[in-house]
N, C-alpha and C. Protein backbone atom coordinates (compact mmCIF):
# COMPACT_ATOMS: atom_id res chain seq x y z
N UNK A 1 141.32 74.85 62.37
CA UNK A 1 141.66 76.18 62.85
C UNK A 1 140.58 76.75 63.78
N UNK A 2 139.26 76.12 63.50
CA UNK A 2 138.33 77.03 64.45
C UNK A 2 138.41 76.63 65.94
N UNK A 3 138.68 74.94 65.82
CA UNK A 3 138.79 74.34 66.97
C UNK A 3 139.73 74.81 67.41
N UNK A 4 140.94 74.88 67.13
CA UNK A 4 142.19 75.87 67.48
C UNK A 4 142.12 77.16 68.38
N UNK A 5 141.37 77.84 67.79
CA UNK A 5 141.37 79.32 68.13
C UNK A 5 140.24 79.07 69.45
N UNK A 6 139.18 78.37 69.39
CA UNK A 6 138.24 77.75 70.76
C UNK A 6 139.30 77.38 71.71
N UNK A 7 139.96 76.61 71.34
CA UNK A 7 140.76 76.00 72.74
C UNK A 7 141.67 77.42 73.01
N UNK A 8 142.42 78.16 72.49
CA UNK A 8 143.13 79.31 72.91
C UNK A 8 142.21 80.29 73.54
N UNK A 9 141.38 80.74 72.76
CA UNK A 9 139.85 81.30 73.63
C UNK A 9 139.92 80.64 75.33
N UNK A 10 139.79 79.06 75.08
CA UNK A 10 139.32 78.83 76.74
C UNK A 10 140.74 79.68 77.60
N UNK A 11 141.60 79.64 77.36
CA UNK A 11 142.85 80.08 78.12
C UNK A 11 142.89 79.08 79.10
N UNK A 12 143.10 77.52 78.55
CA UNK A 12 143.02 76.43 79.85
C UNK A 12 144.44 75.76 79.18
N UNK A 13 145.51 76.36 80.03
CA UNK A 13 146.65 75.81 79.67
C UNK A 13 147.25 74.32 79.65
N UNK A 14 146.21 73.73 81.07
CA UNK A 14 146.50 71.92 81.01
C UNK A 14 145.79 71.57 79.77
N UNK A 15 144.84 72.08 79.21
CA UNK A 15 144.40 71.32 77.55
C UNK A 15 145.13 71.44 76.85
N UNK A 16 146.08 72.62 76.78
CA UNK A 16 146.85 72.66 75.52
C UNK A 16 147.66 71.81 75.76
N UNK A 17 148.46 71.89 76.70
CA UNK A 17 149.78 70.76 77.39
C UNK A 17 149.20 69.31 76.76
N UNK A 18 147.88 68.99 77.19
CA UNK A 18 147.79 67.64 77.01
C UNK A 18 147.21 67.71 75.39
N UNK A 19 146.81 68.57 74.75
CA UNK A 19 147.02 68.26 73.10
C UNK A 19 148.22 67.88 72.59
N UNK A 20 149.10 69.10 73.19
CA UNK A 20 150.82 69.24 72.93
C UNK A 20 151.56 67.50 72.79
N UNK A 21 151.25 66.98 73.79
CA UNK A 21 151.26 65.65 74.71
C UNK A 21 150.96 64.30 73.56
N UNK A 22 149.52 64.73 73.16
CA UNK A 22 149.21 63.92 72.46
C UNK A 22 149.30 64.27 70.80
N UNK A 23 149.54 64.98 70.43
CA UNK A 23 150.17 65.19 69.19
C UNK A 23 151.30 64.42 68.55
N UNK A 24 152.68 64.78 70.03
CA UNK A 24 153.80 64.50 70.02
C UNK A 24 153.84 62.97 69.76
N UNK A 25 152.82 62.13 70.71
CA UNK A 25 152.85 61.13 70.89
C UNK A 25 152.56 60.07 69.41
N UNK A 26 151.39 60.75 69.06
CA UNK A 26 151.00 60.26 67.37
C UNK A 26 151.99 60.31 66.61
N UNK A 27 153.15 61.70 66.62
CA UNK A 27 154.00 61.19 65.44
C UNK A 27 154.71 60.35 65.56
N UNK A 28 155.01 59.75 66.76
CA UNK A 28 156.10 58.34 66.89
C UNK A 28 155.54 56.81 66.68
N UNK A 29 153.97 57.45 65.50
CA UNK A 29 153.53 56.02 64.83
C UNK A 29 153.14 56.16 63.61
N UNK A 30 153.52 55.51 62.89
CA UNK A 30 153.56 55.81 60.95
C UNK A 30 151.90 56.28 60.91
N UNK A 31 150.94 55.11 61.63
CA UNK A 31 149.61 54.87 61.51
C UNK A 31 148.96 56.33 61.47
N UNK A 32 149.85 57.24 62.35
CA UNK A 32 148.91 58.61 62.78
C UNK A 32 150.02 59.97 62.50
N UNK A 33 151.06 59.56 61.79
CA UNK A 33 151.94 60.67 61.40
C UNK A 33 151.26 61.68 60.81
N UNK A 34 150.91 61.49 59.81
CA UNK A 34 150.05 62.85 58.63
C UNK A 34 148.88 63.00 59.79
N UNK A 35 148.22 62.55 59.84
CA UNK A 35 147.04 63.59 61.14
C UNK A 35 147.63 64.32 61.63
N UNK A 36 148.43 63.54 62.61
CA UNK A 36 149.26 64.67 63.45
C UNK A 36 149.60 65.80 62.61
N UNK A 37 150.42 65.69 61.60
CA UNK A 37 150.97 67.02 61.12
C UNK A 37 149.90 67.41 61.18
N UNK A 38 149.39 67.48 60.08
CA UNK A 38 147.93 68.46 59.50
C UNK A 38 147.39 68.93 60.48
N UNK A 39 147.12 68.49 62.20
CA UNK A 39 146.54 68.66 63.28
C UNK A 39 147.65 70.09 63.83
N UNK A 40 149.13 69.48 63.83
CA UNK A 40 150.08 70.66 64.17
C UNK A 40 149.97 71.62 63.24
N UNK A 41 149.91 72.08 61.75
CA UNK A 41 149.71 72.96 61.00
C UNK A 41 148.81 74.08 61.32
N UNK A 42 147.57 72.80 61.95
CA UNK A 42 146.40 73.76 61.91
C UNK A 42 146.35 74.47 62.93
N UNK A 43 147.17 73.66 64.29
CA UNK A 43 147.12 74.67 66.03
C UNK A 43 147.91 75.89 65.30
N UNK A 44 149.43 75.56 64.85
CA UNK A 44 150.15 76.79 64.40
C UNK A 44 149.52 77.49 63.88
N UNK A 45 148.52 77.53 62.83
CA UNK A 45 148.16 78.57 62.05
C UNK A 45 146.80 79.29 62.95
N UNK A 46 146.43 78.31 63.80
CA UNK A 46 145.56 79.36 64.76
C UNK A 46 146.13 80.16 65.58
N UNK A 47 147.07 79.64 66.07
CA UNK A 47 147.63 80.67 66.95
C UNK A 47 148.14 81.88 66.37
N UNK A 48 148.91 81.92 65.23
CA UNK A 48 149.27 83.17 64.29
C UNK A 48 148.57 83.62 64.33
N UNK A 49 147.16 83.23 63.77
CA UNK A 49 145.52 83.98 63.31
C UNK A 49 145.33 84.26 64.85
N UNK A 50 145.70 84.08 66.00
CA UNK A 50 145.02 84.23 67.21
C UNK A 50 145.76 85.69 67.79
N UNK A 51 146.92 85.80 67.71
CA UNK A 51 147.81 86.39 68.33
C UNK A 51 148.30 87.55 66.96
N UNK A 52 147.65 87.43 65.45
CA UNK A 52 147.61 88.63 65.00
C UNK A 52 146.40 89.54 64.30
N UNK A 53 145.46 88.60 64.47
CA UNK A 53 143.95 89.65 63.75
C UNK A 53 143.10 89.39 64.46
N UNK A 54 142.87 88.66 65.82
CA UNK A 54 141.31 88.45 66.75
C UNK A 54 141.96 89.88 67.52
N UNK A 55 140.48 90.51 68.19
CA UNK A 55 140.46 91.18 68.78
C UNK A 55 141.26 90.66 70.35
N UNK A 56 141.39 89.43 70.61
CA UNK A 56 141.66 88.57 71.87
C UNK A 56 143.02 88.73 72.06
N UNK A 57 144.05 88.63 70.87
CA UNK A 57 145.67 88.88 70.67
C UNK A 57 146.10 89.16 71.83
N UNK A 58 146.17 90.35 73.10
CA UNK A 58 146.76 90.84 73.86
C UNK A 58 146.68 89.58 74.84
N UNK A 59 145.37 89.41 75.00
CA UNK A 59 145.06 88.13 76.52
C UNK A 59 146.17 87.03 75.83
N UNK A 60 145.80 86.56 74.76
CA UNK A 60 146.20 84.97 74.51
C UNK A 60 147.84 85.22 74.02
N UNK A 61 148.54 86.37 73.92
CA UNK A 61 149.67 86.37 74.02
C UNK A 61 150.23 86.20 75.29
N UNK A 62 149.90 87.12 76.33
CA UNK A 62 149.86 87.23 77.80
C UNK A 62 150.15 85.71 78.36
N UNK A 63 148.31 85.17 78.08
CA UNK A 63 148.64 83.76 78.50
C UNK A 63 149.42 82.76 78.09
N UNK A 64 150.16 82.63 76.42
CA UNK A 64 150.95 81.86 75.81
C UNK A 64 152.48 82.40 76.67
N UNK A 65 152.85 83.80 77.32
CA UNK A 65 153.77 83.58 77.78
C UNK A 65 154.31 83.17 78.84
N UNK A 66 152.85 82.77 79.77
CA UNK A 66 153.24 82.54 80.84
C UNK A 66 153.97 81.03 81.15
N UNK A 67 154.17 80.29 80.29
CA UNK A 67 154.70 79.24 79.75
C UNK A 67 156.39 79.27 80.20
N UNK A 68 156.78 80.41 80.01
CA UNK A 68 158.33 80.31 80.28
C UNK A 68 158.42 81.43 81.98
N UNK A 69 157.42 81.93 82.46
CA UNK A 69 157.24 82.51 83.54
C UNK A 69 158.15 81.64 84.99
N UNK A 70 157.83 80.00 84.72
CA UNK A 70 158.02 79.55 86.02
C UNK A 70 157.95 80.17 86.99
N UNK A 71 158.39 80.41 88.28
CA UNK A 71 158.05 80.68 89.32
C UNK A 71 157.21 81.56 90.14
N UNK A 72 156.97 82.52 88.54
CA UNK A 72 156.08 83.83 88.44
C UNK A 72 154.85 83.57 88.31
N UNK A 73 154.24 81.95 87.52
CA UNK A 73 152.85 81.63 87.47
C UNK A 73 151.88 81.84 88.78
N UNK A 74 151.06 82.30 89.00
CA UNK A 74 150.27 82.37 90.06
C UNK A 74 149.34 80.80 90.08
N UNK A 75 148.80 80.78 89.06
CA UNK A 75 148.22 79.48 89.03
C UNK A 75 149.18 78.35 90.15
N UNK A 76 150.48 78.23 89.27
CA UNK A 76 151.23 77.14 90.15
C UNK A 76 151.16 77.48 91.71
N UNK A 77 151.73 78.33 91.91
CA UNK A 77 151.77 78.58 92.97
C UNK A 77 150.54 78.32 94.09
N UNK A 78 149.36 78.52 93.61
CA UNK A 78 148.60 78.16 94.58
C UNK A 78 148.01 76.71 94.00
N UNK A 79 148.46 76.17 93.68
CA UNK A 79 148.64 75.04 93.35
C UNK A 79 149.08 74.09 94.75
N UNK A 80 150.55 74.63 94.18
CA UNK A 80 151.52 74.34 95.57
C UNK A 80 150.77 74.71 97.22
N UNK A 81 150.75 75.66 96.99
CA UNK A 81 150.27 75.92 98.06
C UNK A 81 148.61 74.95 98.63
N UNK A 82 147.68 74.57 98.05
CA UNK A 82 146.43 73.85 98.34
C UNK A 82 147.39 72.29 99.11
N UNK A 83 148.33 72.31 98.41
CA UNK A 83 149.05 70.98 99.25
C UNK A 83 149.42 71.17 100.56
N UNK A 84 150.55 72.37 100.84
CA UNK A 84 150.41 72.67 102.19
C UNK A 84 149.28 72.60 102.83
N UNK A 85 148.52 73.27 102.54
CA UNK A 85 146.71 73.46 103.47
C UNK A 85 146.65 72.31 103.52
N UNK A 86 146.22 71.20 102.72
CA UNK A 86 146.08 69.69 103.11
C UNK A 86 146.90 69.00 104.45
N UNK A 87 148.08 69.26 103.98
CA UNK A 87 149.26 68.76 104.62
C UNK A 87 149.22 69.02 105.91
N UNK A 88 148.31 70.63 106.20
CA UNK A 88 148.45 70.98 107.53
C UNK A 88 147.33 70.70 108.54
N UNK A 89 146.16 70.16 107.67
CA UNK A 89 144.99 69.69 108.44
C UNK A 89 145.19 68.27 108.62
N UNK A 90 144.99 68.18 110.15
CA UNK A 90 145.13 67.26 110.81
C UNK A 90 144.24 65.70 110.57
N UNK A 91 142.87 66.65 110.26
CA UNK A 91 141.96 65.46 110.24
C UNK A 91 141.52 65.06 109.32
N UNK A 92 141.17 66.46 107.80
CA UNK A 92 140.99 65.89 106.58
C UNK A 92 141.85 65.54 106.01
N UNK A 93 142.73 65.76 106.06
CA UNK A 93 144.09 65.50 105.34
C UNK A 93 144.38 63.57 105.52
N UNK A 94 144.25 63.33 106.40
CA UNK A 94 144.19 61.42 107.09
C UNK A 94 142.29 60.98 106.22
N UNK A 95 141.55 61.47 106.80
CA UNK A 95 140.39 60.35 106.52
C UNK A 95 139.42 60.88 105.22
N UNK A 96 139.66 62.75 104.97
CA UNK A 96 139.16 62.87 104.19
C UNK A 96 137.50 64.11 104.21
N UNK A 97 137.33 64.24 103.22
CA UNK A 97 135.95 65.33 103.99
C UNK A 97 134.33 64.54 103.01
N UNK A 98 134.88 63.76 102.34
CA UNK A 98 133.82 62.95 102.07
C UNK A 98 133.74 63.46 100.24
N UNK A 99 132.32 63.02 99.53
CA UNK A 99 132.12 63.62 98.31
C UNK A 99 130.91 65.02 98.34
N UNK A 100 130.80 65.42 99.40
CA UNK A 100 130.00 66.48 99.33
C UNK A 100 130.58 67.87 99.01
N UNK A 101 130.07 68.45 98.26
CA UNK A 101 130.31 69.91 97.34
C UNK A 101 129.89 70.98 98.06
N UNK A 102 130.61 71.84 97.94
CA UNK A 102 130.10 73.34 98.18
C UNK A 102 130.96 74.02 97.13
N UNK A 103 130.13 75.65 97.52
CA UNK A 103 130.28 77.07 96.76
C UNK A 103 131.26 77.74 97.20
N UNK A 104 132.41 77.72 96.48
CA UNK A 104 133.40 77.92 96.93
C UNK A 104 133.37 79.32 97.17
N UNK A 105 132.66 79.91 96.37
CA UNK A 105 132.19 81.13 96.36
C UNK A 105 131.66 81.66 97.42
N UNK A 106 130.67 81.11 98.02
CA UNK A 106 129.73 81.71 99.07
C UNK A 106 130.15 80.98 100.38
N UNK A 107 130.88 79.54 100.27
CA UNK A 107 131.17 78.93 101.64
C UNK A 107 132.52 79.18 102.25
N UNK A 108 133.67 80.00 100.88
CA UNK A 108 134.91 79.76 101.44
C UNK A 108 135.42 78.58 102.01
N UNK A 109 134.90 77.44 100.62
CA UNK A 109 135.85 76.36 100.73
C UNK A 109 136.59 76.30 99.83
N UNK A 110 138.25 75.92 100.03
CA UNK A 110 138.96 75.62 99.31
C UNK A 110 139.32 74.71 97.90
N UNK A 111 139.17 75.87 96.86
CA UNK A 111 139.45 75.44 95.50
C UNK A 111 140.02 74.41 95.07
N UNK A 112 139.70 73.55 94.55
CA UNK A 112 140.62 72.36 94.23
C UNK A 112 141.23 72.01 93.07
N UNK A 113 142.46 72.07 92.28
CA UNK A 113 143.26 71.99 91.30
C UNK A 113 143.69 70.83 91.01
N UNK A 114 143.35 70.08 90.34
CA UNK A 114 143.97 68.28 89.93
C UNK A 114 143.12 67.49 90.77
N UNK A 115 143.40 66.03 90.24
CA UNK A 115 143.11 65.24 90.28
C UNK A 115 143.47 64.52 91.52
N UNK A 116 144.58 64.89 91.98
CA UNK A 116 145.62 64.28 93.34
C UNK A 116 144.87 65.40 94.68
N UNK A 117 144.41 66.53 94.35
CA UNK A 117 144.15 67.08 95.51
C UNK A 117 142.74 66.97 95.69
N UNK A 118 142.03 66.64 94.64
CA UNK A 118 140.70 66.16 94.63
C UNK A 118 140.40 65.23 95.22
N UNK A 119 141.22 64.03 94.70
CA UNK A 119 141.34 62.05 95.86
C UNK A 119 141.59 63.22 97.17
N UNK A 120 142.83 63.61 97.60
CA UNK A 120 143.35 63.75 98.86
C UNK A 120 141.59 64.24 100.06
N UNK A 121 141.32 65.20 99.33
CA UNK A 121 140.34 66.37 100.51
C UNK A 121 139.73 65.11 100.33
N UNK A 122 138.79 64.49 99.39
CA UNK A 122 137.63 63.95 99.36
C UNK A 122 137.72 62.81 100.12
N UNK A 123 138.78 61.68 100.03
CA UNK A 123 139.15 60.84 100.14
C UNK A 123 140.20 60.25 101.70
N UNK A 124 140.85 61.13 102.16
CA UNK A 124 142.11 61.37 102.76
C UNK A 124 143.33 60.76 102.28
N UNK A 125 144.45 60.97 102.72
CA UNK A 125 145.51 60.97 101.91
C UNK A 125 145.95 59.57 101.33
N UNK A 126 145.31 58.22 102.40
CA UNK A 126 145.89 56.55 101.81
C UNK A 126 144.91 56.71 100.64
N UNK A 127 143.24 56.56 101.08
CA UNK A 127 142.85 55.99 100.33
C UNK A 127 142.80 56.56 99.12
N UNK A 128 142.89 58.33 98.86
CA UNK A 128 143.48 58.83 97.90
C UNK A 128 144.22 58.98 97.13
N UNK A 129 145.47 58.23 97.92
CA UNK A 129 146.58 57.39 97.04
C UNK A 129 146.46 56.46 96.04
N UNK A 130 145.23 55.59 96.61
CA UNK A 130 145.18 54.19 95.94
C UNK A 130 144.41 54.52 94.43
N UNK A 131 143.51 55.64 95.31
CA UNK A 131 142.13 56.32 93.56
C UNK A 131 143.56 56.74 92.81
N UNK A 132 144.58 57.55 93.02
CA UNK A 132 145.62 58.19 92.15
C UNK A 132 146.08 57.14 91.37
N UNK A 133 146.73 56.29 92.05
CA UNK A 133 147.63 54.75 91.48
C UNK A 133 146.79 54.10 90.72
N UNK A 134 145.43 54.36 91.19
CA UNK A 134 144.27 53.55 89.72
C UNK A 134 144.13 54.42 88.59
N UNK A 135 143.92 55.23 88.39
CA UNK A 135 144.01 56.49 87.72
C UNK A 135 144.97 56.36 86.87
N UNK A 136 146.72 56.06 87.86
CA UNK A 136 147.48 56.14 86.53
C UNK A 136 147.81 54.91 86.02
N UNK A 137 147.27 54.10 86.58
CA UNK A 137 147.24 52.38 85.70
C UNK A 137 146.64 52.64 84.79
N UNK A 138 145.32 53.31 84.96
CA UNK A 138 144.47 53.22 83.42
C UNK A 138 144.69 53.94 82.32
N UNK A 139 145.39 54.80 83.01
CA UNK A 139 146.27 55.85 81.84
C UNK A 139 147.49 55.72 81.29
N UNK A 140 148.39 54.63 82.16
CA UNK A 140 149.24 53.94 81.34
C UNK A 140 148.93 52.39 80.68
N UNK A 141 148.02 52.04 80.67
CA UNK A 141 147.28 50.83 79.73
C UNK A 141 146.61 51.60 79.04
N UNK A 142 146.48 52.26 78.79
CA UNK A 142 146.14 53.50 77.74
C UNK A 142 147.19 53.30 76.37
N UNK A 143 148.35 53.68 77.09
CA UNK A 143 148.82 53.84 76.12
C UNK A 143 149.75 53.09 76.04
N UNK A 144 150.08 51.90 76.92
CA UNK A 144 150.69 50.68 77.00
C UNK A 144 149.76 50.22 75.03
N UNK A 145 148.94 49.69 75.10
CA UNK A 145 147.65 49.40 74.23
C UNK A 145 148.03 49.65 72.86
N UNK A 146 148.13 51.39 72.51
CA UNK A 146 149.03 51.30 71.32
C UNK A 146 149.90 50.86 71.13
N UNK A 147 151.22 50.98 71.86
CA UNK A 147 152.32 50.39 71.66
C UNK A 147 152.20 48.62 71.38
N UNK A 148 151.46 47.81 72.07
CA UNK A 148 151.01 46.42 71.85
C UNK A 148 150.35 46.49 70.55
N UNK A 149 149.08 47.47 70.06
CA UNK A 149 148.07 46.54 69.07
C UNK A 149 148.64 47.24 67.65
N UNK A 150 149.30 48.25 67.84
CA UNK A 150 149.78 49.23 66.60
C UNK A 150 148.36 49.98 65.86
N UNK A 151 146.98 49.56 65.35
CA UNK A 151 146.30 50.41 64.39
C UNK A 151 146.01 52.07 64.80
N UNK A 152 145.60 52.56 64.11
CA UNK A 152 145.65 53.99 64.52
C UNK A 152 144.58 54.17 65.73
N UNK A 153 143.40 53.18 65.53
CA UNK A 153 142.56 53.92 66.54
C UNK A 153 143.37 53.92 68.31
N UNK A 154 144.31 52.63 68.18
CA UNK A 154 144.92 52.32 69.62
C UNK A 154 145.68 53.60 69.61
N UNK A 155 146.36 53.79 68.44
CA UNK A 155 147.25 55.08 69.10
C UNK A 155 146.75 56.51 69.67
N UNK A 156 145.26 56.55 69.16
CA UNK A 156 144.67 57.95 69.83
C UNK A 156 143.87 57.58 70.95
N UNK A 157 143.85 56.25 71.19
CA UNK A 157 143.60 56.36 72.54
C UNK A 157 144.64 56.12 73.81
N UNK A 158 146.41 55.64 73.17
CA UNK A 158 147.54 56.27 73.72
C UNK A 158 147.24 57.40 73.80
N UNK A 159 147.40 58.06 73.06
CA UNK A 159 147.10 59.62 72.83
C UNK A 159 146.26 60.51 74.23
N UNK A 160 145.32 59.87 74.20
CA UNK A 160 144.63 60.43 75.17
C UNK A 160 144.90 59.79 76.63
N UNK A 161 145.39 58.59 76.78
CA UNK A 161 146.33 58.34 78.32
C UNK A 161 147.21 60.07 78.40
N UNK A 162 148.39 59.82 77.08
CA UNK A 162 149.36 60.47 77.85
C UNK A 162 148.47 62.30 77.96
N UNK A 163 147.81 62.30 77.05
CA UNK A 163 147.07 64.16 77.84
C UNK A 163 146.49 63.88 79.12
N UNK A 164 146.08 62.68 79.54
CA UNK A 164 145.35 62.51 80.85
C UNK A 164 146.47 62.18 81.94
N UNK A 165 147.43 62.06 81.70
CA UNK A 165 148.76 61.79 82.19
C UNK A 165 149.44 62.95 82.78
N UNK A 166 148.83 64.17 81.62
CA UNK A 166 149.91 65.68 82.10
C UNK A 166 148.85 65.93 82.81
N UNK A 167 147.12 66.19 82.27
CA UNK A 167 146.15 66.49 82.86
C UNK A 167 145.84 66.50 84.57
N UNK A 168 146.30 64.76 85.02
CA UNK A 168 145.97 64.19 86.27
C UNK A 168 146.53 65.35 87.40
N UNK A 169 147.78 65.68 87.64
CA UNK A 169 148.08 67.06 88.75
C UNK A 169 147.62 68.18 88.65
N UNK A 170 147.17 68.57 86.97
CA UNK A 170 146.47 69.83 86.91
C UNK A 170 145.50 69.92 87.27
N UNK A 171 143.65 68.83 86.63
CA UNK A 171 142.85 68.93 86.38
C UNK A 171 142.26 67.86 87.02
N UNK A 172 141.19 67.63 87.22
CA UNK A 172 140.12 66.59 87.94
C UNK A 172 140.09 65.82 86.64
N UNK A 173 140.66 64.70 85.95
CA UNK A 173 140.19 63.79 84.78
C UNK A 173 139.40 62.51 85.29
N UNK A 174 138.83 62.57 86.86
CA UNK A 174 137.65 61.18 86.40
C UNK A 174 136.44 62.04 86.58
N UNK A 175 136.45 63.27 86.93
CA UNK A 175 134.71 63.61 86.85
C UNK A 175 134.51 64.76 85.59
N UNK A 176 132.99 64.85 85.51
CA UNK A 176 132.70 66.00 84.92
C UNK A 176 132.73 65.63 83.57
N UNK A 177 133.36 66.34 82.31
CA UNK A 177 133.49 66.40 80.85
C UNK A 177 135.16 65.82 80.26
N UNK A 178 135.61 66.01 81.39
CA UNK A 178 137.30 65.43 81.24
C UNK A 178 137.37 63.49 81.66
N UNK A 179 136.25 63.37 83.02
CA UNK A 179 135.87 62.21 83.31
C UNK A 179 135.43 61.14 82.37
N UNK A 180 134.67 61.62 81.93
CA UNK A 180 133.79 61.46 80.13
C UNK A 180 134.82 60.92 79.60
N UNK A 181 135.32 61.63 79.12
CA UNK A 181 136.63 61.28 78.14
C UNK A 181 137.78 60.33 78.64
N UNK A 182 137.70 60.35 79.35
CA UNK A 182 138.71 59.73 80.38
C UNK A 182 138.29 58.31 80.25
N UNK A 183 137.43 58.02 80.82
CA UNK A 183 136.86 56.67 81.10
C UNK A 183 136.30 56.07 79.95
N UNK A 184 135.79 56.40 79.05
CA UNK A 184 135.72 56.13 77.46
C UNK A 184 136.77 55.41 77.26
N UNK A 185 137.41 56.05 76.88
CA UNK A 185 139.00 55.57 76.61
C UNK A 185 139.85 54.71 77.32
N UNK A 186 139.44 54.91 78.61
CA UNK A 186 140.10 53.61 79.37
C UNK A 186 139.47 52.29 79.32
N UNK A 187 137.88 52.32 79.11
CA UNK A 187 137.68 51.32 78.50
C UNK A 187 138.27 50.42 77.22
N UNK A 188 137.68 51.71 76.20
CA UNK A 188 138.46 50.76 74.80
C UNK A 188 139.74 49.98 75.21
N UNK A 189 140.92 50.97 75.68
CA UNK A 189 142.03 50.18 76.04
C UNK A 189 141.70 48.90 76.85
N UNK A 190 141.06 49.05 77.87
CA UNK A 190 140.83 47.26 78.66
C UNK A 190 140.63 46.70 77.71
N UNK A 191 139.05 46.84 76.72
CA UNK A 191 138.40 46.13 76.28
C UNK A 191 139.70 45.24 74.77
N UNK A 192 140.28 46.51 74.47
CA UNK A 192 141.34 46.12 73.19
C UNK A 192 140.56 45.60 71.69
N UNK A 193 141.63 45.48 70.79
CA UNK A 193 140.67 45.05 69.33
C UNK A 193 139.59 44.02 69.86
N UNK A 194 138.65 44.37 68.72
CA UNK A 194 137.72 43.35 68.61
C UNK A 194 138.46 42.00 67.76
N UNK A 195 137.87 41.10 68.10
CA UNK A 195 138.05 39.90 66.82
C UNK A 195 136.66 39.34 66.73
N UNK A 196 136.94 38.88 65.49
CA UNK A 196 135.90 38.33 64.51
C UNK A 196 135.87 37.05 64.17
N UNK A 197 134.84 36.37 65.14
CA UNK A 197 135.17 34.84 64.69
C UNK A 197 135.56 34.13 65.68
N UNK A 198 135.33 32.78 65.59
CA UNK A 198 136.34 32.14 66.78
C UNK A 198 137.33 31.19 66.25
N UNK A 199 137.86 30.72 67.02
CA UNK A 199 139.56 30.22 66.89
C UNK A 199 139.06 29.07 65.55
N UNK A 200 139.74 29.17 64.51
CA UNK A 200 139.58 28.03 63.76
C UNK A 200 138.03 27.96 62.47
N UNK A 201 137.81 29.63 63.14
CA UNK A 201 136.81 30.21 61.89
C UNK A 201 137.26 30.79 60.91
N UNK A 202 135.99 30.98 60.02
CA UNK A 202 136.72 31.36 58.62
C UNK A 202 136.53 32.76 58.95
């Protein structure tokens, strides 16, 4: 529950999506059914506790409704819109503006939302393609992985493909603290069970 009420605190709606994501995903394996519940019990009962005795209630209702808002989200929308701007520059949009950072704040450069518009500016639009298409290979051998090895640990690191799966258009998932996590996990999946022993050992 505390972790619960932290993640509603952040008001970062692609985390919840990709908990949502990976929750769902655990109960469709015996190995991780009861976690899951007990995991869903506990978001539900934060959010009750969130939305009827924190002082926060008004915001995190606000933000839980913007969920059925569609077209009204502002977020999306300039979402959408950072694609046009891409779309309409001639030169970064083809080769790219490189990996150098600025303050978006003080330079009035354009904000960047996901993972796809992140490759695009940095990258330009092919070779940004290709970082995307790697991205979602590793996130579907992610969770290709459970489905092949069955034990529970494979399935939470399915688990975490498919949140990195909803994540990828929202959020930047190869850099930073999401990157972290990201690439962790895409390892284990390459790497797969260990075995013990060699062929014809005891």
């Amino acid at each position: 529950m505390p972790a619960g009420l932290a993640l509603l605190l952040s008001l970062y709606r692609t985390a919840w999506l990709s908990l949502a994501i990976g929750l769902i995903f655990c109960f469709l394996f015996a190995s991780t059914r009861k976690q899951a519940a007990v995991l869903t019990l506990g978001a539900l009962a934060a959010v009750v506790v969130a939305i009827t005795v924190t002082p926060f209630a008004d915001v995190i209702s606000d933000r839980l409704a913007t969920f059925g808002a569609g077209g009204e989200d502002g977020s999306a929308r300039e979402r959408l819109e950072q694609y046009l701007t891409l779309w309409n520059l001639p030169d970064s949009s083809l080769l790219g503006v490189g990996f150098s950072t600025s303050d978006v704040g003080s330079a009035g450069a354009m904000a960047t939302d996901g993972t796809i518009i992140s490759a695009w500016l940095a990258m330009g639009i092919v070779i940004g393609l290709i970082c995307v298409c790697a991205l979602l290979w590793a996130a579907l051998k992610m969770v290709i992985s459970s489905w092949r090895d069955g034990p529970r640990e494979a399935v939470v690191i399915g688990a975490i493909g498919c949140g990195s799966l909803v994540q990828l258009p929202l959020a930047n998932i190869a850099s930073g603290e999401l990157g972290f996590l990201f690439w962790t996990f895409a390892m284990l999946a390459a790497v797969g069970p260990s075995t013990h022993g060699s062929k014809g050992a005891p």
